[in-house]
N, C-alpha and C. Protein backbone atom coordinates (compact mmCIF):
# COMPACT_ATOMS: atom_id res chain seq x y z
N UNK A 1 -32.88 16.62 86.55
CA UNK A 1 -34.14 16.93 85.91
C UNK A 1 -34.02 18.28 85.20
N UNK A 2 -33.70 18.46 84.26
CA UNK A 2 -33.21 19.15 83.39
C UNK A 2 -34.59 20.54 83.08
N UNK A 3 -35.90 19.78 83.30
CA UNK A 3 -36.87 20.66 83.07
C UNK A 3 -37.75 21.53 84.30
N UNK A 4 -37.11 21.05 85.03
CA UNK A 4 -37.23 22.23 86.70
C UNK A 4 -36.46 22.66 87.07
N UNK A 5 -36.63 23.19 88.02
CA UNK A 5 -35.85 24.35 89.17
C UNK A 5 -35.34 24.38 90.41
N UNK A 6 -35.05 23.83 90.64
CA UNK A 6 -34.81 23.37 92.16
C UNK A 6 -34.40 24.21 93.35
N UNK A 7 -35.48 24.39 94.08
CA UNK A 7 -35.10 25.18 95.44
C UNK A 7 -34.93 24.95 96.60
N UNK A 8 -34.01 23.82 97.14
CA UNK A 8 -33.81 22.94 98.14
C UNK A 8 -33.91 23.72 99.38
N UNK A 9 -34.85 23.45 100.67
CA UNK A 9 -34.90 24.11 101.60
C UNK A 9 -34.71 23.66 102.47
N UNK A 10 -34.08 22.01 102.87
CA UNK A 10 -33.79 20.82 103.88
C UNK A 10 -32.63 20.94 103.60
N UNK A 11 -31.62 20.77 104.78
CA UNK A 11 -30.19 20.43 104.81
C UNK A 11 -29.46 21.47 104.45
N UNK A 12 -30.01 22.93 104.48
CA UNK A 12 -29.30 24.19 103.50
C UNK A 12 -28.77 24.87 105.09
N UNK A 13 -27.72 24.79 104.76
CA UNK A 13 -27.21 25.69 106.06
C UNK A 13 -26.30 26.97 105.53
N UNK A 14 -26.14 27.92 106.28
CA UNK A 14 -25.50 29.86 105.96
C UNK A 14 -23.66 29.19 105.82
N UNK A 15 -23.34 28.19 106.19
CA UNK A 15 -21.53 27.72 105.79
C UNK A 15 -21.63 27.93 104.26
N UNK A 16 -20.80 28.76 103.45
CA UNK A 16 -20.42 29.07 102.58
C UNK A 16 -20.12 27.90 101.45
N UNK A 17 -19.56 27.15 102.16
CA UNK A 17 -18.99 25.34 101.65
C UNK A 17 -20.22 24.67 101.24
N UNK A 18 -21.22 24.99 102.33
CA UNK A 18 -22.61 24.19 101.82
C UNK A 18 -23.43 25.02 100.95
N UNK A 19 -24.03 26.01 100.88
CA UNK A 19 -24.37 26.92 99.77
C UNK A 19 -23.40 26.89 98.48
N UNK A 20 -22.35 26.39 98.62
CA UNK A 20 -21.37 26.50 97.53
C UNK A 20 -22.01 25.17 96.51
N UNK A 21 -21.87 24.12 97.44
CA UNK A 21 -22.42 22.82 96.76
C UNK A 21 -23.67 22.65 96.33
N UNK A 22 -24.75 23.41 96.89
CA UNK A 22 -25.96 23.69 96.35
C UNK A 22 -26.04 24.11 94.86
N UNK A 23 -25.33 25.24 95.05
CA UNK A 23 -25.78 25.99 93.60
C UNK A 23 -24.56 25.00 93.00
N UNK A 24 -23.57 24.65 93.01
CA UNK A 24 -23.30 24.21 91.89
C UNK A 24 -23.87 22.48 91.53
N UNK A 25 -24.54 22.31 92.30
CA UNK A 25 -25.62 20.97 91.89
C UNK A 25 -26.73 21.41 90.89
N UNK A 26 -27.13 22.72 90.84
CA UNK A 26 -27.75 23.05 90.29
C UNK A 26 -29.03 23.77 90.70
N UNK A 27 -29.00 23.91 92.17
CA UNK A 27 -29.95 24.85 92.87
C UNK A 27 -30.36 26.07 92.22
N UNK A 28 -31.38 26.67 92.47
CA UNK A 28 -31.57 27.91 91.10
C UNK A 28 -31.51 29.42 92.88
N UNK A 29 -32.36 28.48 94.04
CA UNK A 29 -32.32 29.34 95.27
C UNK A 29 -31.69 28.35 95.93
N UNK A 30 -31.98 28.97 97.43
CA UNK A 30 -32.07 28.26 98.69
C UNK A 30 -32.85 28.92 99.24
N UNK A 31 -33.09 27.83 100.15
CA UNK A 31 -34.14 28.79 101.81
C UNK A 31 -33.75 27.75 102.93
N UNK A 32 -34.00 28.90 103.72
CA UNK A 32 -33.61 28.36 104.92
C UNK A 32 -34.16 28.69 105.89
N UNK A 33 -34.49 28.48 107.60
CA UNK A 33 -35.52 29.22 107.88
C UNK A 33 -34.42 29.37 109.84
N UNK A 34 -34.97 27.90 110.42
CA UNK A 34 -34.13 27.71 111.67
C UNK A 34 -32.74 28.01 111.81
N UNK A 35 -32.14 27.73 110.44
CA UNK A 35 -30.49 27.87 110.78
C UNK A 35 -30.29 29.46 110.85
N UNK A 36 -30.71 30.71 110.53
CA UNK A 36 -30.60 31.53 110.12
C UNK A 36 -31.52 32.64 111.23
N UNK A 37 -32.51 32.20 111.20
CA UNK A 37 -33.30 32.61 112.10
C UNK A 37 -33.53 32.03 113.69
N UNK A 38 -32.64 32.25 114.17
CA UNK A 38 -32.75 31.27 115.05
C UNK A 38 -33.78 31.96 116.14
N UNK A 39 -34.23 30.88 117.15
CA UNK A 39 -35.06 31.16 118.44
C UNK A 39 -34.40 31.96 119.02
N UNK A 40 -33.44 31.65 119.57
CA UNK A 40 -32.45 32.78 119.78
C UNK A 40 -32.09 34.27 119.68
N UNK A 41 -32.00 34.31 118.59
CA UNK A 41 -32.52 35.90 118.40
C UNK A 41 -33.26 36.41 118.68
N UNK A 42 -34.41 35.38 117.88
CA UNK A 42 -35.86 36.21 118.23
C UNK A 42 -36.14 36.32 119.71
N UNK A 43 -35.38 35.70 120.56
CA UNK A 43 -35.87 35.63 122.35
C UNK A 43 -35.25 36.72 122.84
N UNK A 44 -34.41 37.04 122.26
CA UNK A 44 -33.31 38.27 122.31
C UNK A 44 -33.82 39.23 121.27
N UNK A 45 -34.84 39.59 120.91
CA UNK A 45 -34.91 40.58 120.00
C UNK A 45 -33.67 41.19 119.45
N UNK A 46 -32.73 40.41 119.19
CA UNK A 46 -31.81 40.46 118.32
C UNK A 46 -31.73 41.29 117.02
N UNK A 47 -32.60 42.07 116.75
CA UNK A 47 -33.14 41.85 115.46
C UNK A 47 -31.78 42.75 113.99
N UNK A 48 -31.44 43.77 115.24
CA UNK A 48 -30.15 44.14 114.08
C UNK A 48 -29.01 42.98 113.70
N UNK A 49 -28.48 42.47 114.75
CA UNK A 49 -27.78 41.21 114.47
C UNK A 49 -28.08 40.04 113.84
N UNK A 50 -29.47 40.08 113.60
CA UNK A 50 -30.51 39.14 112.09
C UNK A 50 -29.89 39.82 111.02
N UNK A 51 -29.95 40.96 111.13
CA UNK A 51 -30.46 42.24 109.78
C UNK A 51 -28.77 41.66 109.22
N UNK A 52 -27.74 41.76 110.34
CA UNK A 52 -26.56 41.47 109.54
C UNK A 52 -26.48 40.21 109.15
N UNK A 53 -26.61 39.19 109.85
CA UNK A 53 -26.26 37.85 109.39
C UNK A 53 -27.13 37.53 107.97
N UNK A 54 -28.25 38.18 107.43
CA UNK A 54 -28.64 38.05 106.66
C UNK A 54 -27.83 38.73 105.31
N UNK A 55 -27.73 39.90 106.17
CA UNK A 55 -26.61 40.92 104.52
C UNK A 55 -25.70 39.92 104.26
N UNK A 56 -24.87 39.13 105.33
CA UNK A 56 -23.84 38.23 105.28
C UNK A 56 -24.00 37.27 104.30
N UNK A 57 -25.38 36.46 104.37
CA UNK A 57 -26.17 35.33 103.61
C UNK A 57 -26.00 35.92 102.47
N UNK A 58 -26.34 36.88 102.08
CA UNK A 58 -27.11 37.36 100.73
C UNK A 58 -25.97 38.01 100.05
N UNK A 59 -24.76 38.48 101.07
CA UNK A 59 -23.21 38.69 99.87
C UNK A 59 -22.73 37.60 99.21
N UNK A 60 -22.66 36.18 100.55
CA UNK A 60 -22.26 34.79 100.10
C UNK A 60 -22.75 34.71 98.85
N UNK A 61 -24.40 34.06 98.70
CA UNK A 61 -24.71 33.61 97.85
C UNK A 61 -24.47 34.64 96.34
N UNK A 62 -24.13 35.98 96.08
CA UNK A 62 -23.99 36.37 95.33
C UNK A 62 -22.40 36.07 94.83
N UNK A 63 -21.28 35.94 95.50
CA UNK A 63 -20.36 35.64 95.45
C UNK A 63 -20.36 34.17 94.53
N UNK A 64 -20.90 33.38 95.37
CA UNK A 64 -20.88 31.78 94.81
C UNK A 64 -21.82 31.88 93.58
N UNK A 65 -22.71 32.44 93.06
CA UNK A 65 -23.59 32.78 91.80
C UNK A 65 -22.74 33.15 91.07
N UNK A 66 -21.75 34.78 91.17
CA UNK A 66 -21.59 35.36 90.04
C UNK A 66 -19.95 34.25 89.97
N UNK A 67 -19.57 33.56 90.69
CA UNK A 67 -18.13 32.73 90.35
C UNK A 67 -19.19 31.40 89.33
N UNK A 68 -20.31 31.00 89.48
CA UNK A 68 -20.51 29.81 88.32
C UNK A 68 -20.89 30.01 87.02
């Protein structure tokens, strides 16, 4: 669909391989919410070890952006 945008937020997981195939399908974002955020953490007030896995997320996806 050539005249939208697509921001797939089902089936998007932080594996590099799968964010990889996203954007080059033509994803413009992603979101994600459980895989990333897990209960887990939050039960563990984890919250610096969020803070990284997120910097982690957000180098990936710049990586796989500025290579398409």
């Amino acid at each position: 669909m050539p005249w939208t945008r697509v921001m797939p937020t089902g089936g998007v997981s932080p594996e590099k391989e799968n964010l990889q195939q996203w954007f080059e399908a033509g994803a413009v974002a992603v979101g994600m919410g459980s895989r990333r955020i897990t209960k887990e953490l939050i039960r563990k007030k984890a919250y610096r070890q969020l803070a990284e896995k997120v910097k982690e997320l957000i180098n990936t996806v710049g990586e796989i952006r500025s290579s398409l």
